[in-house]
N, C-alpha and C. Protein backbone atom coordinates (compact mmCIF):
# COMPACT_ATOMS: atom_id res chain seq x y z
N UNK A 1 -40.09 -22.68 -3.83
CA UNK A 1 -39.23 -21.80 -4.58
C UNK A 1 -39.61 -21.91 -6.05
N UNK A 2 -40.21 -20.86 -6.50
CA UNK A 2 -40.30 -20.88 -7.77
C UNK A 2 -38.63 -21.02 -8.78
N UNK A 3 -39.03 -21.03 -10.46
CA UNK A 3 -37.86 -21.16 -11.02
C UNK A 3 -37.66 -20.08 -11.26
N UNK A 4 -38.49 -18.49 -11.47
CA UNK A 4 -38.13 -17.20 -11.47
C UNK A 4 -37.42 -16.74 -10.34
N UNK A 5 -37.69 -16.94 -8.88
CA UNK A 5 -36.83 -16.46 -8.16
C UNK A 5 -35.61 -17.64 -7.11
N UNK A 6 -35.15 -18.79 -8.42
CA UNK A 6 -34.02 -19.19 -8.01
C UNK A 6 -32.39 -18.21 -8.35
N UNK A 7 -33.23 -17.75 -9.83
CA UNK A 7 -31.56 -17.07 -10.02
C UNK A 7 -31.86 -15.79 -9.20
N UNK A 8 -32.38 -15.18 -8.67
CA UNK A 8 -32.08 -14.10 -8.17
C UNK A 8 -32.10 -14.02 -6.51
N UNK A 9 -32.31 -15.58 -6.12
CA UNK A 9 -31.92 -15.57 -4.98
C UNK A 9 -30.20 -16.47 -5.22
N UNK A 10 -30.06 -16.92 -5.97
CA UNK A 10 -28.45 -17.06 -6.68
C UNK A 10 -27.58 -15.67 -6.54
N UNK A 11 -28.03 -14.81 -7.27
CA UNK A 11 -27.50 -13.82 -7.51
C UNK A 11 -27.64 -13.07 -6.07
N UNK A 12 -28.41 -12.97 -5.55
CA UNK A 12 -27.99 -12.37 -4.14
C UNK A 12 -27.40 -12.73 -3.30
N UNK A 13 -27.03 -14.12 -3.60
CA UNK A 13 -25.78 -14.83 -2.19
C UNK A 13 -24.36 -14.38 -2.81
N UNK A 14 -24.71 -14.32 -4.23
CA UNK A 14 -23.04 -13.69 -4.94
C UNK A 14 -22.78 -12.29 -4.15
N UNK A 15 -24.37 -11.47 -4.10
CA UNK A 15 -24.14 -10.12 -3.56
C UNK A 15 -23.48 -10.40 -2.01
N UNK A 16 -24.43 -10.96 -1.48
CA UNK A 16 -23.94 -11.24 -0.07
C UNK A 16 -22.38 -12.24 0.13
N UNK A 17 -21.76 -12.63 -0.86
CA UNK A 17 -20.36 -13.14 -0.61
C UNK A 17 -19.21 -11.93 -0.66
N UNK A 18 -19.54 -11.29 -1.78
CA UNK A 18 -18.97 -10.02 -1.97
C UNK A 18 -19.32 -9.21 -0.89
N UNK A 19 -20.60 -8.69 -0.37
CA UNK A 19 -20.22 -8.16 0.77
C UNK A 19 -19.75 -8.55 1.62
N UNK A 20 -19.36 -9.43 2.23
CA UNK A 20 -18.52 -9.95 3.53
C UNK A 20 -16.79 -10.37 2.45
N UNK A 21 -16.52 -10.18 1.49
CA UNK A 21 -15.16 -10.13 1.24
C UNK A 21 -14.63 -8.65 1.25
N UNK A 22 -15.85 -7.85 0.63
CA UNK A 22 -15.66 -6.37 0.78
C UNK A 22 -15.15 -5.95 2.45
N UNK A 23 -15.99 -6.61 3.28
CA UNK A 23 -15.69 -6.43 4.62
C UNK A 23 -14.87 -6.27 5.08
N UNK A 24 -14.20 -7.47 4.92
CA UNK A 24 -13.07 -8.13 5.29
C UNK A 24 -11.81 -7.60 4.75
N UNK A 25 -11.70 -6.88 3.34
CA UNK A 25 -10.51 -5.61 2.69
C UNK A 25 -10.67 -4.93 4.10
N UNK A 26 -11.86 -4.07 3.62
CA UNK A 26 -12.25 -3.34 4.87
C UNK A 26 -11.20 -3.21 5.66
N UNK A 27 -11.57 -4.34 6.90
CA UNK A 27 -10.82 -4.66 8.00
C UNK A 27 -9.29 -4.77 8.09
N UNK A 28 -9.20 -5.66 6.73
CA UNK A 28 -7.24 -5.71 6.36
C UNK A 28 -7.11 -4.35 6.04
N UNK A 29 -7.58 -3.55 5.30
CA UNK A 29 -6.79 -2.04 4.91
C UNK A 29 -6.89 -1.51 5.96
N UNK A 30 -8.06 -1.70 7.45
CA UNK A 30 -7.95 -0.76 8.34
C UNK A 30 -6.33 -1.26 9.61
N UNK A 31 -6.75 -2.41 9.66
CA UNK A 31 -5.10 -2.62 10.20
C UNK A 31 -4.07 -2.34 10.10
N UNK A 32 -3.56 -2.58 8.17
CA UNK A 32 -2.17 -2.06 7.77
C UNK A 32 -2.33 -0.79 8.12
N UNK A 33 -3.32 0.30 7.61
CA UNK A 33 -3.55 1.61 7.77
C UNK A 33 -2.70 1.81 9.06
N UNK A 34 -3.40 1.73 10.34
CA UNK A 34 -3.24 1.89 11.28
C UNK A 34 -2.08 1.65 11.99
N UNK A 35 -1.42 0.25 11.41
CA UNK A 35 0.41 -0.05 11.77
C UNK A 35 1.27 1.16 11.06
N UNK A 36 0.69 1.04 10.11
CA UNK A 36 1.83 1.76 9.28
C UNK A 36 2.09 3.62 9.63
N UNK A 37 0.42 3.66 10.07
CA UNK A 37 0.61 5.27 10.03
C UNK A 37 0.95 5.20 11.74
N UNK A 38 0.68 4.38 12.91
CA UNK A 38 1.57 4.18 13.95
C UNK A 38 3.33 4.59 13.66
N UNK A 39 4.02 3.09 12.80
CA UNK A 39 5.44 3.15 12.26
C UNK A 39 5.52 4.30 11.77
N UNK A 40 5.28 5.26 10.72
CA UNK A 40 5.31 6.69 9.96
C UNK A 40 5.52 7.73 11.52
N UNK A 41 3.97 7.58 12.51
CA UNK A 41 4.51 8.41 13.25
C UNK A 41 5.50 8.74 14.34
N UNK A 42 5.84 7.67 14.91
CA UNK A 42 6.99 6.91 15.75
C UNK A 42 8.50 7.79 14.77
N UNK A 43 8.62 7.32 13.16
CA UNK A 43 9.79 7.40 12.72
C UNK A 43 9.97 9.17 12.78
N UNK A 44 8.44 9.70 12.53
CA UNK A 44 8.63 11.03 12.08
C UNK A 44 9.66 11.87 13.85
N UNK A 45 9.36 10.74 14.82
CA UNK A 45 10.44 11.65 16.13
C UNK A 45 11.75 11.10 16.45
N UNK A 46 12.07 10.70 15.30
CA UNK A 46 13.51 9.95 15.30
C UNK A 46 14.36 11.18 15.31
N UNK A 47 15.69 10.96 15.13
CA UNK A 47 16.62 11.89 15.39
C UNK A 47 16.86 12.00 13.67
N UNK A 48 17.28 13.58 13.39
CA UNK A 48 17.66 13.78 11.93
C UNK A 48 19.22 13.50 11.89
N UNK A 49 19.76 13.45 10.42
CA UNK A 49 21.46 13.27 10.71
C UNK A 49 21.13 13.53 8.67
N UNK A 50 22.40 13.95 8.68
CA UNK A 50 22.79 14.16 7.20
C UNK A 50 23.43 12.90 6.49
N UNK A 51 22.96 11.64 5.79
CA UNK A 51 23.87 10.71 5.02
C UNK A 51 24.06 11.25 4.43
N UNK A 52 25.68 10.55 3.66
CA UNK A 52 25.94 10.74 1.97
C UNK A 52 26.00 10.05 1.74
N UNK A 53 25.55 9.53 0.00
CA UNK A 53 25.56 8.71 -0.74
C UNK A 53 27.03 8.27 -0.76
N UNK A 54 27.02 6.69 -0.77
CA UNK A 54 28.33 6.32 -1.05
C UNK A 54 28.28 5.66 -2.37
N UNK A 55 27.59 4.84 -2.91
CA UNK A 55 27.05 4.39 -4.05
C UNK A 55 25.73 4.35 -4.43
N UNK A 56 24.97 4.78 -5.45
CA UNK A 56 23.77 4.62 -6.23
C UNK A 56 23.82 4.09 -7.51
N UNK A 57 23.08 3.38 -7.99
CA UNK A 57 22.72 2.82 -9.34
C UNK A 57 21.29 2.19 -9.51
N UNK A 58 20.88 1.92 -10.99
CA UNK A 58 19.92 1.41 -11.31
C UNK A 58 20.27 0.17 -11.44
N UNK A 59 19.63 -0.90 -11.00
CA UNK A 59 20.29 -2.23 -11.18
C UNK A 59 18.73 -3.19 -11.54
N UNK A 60 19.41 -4.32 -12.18
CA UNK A 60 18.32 -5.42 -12.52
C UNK A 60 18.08 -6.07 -11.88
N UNK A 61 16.72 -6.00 -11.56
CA UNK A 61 16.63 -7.32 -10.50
C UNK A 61 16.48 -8.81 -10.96
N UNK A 62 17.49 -9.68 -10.23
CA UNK A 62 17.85 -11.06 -10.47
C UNK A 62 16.84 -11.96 -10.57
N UNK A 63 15.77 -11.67 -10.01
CA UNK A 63 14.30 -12.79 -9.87
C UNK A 63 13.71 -12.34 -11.33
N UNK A 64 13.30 -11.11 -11.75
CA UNK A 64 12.71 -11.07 -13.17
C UNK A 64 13.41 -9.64 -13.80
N UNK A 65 14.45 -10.32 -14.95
CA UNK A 65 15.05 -9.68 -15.59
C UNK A 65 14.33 -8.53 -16.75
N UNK A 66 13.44 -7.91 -16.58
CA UNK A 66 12.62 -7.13 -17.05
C UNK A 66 12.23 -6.21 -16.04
N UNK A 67 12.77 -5.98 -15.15
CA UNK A 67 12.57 -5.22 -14.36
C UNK A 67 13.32 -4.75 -13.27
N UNK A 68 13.57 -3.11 -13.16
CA UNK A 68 15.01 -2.78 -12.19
C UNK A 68 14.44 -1.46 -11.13
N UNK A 69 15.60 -1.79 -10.76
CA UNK A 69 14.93 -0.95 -9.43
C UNK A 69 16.65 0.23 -8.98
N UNK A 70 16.33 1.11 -7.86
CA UNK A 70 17.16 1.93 -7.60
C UNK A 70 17.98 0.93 -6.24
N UNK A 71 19.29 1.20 -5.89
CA UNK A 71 19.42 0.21 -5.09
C UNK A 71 21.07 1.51 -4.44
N UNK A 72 20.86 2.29 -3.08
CA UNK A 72 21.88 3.12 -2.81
C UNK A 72 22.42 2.56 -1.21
N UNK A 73 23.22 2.89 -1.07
CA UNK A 73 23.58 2.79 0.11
C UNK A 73 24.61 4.16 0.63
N UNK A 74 24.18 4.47 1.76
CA UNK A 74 24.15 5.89 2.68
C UNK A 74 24.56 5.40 3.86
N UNK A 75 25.96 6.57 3.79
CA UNK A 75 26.86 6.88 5.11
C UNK A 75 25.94 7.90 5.98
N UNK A 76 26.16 7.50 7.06
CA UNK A 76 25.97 8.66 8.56
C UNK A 76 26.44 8.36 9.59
N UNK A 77 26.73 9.16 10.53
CA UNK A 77 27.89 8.90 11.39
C UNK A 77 26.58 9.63 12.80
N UNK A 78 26.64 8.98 13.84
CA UNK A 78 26.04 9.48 14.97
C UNK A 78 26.40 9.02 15.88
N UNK A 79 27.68 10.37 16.33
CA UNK A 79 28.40 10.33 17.52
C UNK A 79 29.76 10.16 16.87
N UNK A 80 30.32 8.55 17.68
CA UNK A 80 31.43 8.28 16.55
C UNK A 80 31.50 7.16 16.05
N UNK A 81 30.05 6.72 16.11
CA UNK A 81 29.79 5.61 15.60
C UNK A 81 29.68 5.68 13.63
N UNK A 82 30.12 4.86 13.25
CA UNK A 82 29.89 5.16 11.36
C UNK A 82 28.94 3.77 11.21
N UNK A 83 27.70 4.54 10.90
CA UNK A 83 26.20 4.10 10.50
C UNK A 83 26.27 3.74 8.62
N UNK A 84 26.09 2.32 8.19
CA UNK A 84 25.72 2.62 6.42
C UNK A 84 24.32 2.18 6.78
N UNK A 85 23.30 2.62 5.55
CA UNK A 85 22.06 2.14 5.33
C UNK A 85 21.72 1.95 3.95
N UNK A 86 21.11 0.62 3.62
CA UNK A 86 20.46 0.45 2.19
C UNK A 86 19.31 1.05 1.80
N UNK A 87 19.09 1.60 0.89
CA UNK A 87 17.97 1.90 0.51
C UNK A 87 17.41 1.34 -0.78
N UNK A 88 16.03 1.18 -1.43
CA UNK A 88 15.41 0.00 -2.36
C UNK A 88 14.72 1.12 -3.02
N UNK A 89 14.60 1.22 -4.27
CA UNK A 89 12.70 1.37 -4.82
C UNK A 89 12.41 0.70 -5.18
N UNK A 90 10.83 0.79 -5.60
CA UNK A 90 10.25 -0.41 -6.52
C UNK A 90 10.45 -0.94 -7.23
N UNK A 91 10.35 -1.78 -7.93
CA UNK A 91 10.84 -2.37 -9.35
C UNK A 91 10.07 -1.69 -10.53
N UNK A 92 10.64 -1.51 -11.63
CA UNK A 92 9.77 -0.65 -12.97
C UNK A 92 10.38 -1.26 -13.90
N UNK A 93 9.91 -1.50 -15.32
CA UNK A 93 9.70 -2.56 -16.41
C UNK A 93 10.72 -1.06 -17.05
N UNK A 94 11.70 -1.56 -17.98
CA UNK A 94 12.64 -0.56 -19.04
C UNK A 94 11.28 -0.16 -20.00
N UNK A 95 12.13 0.79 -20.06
CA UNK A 95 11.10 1.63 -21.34
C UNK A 95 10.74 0.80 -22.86
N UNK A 96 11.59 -0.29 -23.21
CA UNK A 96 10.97 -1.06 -24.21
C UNK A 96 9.89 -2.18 -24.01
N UNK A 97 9.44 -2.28 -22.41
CA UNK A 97 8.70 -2.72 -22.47
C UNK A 97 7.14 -2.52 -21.86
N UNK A 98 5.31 -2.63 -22.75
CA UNK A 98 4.47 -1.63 -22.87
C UNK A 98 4.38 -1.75 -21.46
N UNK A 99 4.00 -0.10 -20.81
CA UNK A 99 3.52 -0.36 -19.51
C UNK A 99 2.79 1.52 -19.48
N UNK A 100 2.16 0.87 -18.63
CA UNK A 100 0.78 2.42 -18.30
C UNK A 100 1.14 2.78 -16.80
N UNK A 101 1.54 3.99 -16.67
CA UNK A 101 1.69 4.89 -17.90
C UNK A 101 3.46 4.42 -17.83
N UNK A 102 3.59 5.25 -19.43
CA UNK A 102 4.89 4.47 -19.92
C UNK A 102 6.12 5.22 -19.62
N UNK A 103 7.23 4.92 -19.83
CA UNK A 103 8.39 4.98 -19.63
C UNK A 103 8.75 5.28 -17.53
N UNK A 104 8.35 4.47 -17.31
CA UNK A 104 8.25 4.23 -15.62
C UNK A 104 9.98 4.31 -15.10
N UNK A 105 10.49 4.46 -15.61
CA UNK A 105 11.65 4.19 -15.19
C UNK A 105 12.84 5.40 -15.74
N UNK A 106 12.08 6.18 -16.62
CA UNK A 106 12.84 7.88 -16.70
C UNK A 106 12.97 8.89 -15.09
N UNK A 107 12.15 8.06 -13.92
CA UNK A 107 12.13 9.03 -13.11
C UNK A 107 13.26 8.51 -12.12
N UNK A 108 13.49 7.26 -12.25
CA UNK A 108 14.28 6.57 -11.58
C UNK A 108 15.93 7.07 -12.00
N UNK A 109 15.87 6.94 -13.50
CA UNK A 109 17.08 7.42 -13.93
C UNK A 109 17.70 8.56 -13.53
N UNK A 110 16.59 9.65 -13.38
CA UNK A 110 16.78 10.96 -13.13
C UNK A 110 17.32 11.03 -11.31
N UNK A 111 16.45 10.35 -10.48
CA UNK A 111 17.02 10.93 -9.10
C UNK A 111 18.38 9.96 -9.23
N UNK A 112 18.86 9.08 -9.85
CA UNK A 112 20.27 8.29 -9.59
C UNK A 112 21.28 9.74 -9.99
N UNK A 113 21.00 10.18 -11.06
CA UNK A 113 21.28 11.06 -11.49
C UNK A 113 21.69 12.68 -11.19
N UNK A 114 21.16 12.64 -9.95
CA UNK A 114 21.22 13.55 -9.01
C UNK A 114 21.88 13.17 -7.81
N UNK A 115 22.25 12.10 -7.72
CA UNK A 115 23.04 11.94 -6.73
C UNK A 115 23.49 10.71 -6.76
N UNK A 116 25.01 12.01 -7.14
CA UNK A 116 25.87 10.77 -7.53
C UNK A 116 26.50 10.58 -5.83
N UNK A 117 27.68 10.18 -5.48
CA UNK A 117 28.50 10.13 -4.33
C UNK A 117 28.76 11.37 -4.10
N UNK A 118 28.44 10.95 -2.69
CA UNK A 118 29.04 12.13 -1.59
C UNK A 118 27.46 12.78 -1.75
N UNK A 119 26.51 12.74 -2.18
CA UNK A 119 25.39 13.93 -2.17
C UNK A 119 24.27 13.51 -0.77
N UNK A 120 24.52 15.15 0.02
CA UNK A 120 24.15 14.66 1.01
C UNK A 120 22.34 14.71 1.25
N UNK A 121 21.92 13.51 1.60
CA UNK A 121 20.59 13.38 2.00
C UNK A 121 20.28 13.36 3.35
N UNK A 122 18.81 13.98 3.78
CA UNK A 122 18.54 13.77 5.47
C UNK A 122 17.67 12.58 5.82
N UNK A 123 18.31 12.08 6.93
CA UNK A 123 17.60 10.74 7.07
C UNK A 123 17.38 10.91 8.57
N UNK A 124 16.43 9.96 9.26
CA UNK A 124 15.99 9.87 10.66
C UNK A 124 16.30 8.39 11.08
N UNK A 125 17.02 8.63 12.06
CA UNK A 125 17.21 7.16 12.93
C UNK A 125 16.86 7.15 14.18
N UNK A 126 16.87 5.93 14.78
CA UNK A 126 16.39 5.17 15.46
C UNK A 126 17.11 5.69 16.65
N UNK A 127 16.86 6.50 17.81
CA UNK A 127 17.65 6.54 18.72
C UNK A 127 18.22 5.54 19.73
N UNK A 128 17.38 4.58 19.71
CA UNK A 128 17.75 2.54 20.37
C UNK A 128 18.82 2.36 19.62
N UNK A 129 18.72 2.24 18.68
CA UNK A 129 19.45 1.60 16.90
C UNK A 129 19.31 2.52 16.04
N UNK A 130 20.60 2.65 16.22
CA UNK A 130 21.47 4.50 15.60
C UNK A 130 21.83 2.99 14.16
N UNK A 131 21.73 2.06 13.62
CA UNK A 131 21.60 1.07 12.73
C UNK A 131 20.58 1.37 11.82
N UNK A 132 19.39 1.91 12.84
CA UNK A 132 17.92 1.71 11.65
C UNK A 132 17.74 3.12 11.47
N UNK A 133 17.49 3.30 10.03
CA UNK A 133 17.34 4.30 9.84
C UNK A 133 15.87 4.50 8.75
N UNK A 134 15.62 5.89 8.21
CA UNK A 134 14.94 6.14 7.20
C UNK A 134 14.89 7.04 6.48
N UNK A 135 14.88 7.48 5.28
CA UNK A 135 15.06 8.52 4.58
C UNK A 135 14.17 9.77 5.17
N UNK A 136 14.04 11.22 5.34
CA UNK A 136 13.43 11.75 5.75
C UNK A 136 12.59 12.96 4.50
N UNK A 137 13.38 12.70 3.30
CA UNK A 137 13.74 13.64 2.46
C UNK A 137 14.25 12.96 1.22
N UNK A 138 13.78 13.71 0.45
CA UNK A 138 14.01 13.17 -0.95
C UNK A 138 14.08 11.94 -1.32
N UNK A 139 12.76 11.44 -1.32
CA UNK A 139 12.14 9.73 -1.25
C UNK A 139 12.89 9.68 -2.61
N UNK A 140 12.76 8.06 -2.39
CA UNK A 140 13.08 7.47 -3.94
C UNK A 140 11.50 7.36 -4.56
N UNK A 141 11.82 7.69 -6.05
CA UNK A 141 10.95 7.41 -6.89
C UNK A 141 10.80 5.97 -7.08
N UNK A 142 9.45 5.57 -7.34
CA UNK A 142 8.07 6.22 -7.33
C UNK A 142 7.29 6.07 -6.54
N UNK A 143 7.26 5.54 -5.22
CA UNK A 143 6.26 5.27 -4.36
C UNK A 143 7.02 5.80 -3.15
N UNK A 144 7.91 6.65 -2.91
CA UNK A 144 8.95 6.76 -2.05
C UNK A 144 8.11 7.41 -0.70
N UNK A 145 8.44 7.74 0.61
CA UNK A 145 7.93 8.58 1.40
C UNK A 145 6.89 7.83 1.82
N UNK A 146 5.98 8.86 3.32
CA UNK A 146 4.93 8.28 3.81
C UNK A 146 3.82 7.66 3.11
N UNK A 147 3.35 6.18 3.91
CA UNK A 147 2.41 5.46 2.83
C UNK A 147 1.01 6.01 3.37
N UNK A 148 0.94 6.49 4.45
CA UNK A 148 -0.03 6.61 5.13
C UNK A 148 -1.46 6.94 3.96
N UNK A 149 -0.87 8.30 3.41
CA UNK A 149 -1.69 9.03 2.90
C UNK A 149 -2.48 8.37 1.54
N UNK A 150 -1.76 7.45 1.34
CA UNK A 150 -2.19 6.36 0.11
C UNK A 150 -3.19 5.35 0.62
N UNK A 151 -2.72 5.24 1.90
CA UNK A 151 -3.41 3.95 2.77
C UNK A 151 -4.90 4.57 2.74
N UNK A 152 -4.73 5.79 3.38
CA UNK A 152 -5.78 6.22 3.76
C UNK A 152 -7.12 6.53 2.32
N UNK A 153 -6.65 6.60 1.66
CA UNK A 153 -7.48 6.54 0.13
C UNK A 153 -7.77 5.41 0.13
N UNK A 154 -7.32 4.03 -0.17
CA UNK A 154 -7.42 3.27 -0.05
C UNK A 154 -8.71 2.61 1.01
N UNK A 155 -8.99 2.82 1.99
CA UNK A 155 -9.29 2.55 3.35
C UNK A 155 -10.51 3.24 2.41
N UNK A 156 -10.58 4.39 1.77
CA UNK A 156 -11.85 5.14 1.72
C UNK A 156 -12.67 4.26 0.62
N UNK A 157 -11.70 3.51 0.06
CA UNK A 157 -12.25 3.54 -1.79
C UNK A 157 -13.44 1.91 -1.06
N UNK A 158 -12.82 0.97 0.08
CA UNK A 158 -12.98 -0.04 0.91
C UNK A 158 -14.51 0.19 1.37
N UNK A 159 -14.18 1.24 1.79
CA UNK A 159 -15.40 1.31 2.85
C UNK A 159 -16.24 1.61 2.29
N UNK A 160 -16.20 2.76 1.10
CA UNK A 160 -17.40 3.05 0.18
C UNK A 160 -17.75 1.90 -0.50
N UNK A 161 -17.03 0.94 -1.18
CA UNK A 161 -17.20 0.11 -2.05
C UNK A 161 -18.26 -1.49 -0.76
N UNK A 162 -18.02 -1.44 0.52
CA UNK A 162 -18.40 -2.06 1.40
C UNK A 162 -19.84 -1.70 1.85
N UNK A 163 -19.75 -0.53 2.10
CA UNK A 163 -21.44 0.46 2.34
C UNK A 163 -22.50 0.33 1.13
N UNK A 164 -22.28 0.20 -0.25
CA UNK A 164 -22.83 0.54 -1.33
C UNK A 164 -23.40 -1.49 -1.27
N UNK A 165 -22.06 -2.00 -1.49
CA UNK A 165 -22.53 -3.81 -1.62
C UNK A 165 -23.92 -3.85 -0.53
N UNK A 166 -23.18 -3.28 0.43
CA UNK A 166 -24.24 -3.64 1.89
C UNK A 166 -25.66 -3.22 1.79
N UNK A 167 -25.60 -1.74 1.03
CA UNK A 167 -27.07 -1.10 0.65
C UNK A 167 -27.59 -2.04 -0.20
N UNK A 168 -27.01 -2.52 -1.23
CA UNK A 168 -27.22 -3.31 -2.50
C UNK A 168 -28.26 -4.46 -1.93
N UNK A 169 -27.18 -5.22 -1.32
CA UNK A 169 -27.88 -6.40 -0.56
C UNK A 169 -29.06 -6.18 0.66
N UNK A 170 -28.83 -5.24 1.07
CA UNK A 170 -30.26 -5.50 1.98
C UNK A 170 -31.70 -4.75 1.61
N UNK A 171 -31.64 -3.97 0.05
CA UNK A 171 -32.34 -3.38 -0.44
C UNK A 171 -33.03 -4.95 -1.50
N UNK A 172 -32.21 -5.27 -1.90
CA UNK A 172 -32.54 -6.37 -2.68
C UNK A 172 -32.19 -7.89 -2.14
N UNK A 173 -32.69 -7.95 -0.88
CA UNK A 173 -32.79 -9.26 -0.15
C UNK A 173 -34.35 -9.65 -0.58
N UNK A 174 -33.95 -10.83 -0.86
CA UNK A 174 -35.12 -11.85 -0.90
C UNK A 174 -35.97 -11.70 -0.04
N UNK A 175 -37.35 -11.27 -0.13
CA UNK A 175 -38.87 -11.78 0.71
C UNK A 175 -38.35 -12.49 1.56
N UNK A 176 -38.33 -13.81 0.86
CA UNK A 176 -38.85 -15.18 2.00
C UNK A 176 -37.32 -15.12 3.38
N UNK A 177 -36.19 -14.25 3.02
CA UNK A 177 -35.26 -14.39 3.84
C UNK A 177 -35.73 -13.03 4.74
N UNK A 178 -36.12 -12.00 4.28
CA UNK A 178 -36.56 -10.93 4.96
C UNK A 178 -37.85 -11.57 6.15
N UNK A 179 -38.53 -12.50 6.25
CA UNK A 179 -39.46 -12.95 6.64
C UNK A 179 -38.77 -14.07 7.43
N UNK A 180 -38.51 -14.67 7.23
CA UNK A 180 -37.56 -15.89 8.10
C UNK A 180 -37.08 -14.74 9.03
N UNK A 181 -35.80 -13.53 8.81
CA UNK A 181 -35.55 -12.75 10.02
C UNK A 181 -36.43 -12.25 10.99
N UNK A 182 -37.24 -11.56 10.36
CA UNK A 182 -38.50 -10.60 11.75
C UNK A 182 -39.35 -11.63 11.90
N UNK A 183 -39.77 -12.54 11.70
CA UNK A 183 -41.09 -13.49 12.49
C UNK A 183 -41.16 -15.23 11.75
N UNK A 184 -41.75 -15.68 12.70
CA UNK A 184 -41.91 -16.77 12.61
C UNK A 184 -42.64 -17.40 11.80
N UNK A 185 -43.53 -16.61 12.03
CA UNK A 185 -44.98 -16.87 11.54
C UNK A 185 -45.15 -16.47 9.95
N UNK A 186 -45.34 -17.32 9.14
CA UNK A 186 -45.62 -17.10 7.71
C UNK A 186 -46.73 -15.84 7.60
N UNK A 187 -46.36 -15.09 6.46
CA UNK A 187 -46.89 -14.07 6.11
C UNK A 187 -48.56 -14.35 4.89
N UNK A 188 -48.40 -15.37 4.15
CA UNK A 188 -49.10 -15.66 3.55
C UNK A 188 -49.24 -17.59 3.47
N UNK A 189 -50.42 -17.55 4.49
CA UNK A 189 -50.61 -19.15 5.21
C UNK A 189 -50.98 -19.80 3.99
């Protein structure tokens, strides 16, 4: 081994670590993908029912006080059974503090804002467990509604970023390892 091609057989095991971590996203984004857009399609043949809001607010969340989230809970009745359900959004930093893009939490204000009590939303439940439910309609801000379609970007950004490492590395694999694979026999005795 010469000392010219130690670092760049260095530098290609970095390539080749990264490709097999790239992989391996890969594989984790293709799983969640696949549960989730399973769960999404399962919920999408649930039964519809009209909740109303019984309470909504923006509230702080207790673990890190810099950051609040939407937090409602929704009446529905199916049959004569009386169904409540919680609903969450994400957490978002107040507008005094910097965040990209900024004021994350004007959109939050706004759907509380729109529904105050009594405003009725459509939700889908669980025909097993008339208990579990899910919003069907008018997600909460900002990540609200099916993830699928996010997943699935995601999954793409994976696989491209996995194909390209992979070209990377076997375009710029080392000689002496390219030679160790196809034959035994030294190329230059």
């Amino acid at each position: 081994m010469t000392t010219e091609s130690a670092p760049m057989k260095l530098l290609w095991l970095a390539l080749a670590v990264l490709v097999v971590f790239s992989g391996l996203c890969t594989i984790f984004v293709s799983a969640v993908t696949a549960v989730q857009a399973w769960q999404e399609h399962a919920q999408a043949k649930w039964l519809e029912v009209t909740a109303h809001v019984d309470t909504c607010a923006l509230r702080q969340n207790s673990s890190s006080p810099k950051r609040y989230y939407i937090s409602c809970r929704l009446a529905y009745t199916v049959g004569a059974e009386q169904n409540i359900a919680r609903v969450y959004s994400s957490n978002v930093p107040p507008p005094n503090v910097w965040q990209s893009p900024p004021n994350q939490i004007a959109p939050l204000e706004e759907w509380v804002g729109q529904h105050p009590p009594g405003t009725p939303i459509l939700m889908r439940y669980n025909p097993a467990y008339h208990s579990k439910a899910v919003m069907a309609s008018d997600y909460l801000p900002p990540l609200g509604g099916p993830h699928t379609p996010h997943n699935i970007k995601l999954l793409e950004v994976c696989a491209g970023s996995f194909l390209v490492l992979l070209a990377l590395a076997r375009i710029t694999r080392p000689r002496s390892l390219g030679q160790m694979e196809s034959s035994s026999i030294p190329i230059n005795p």
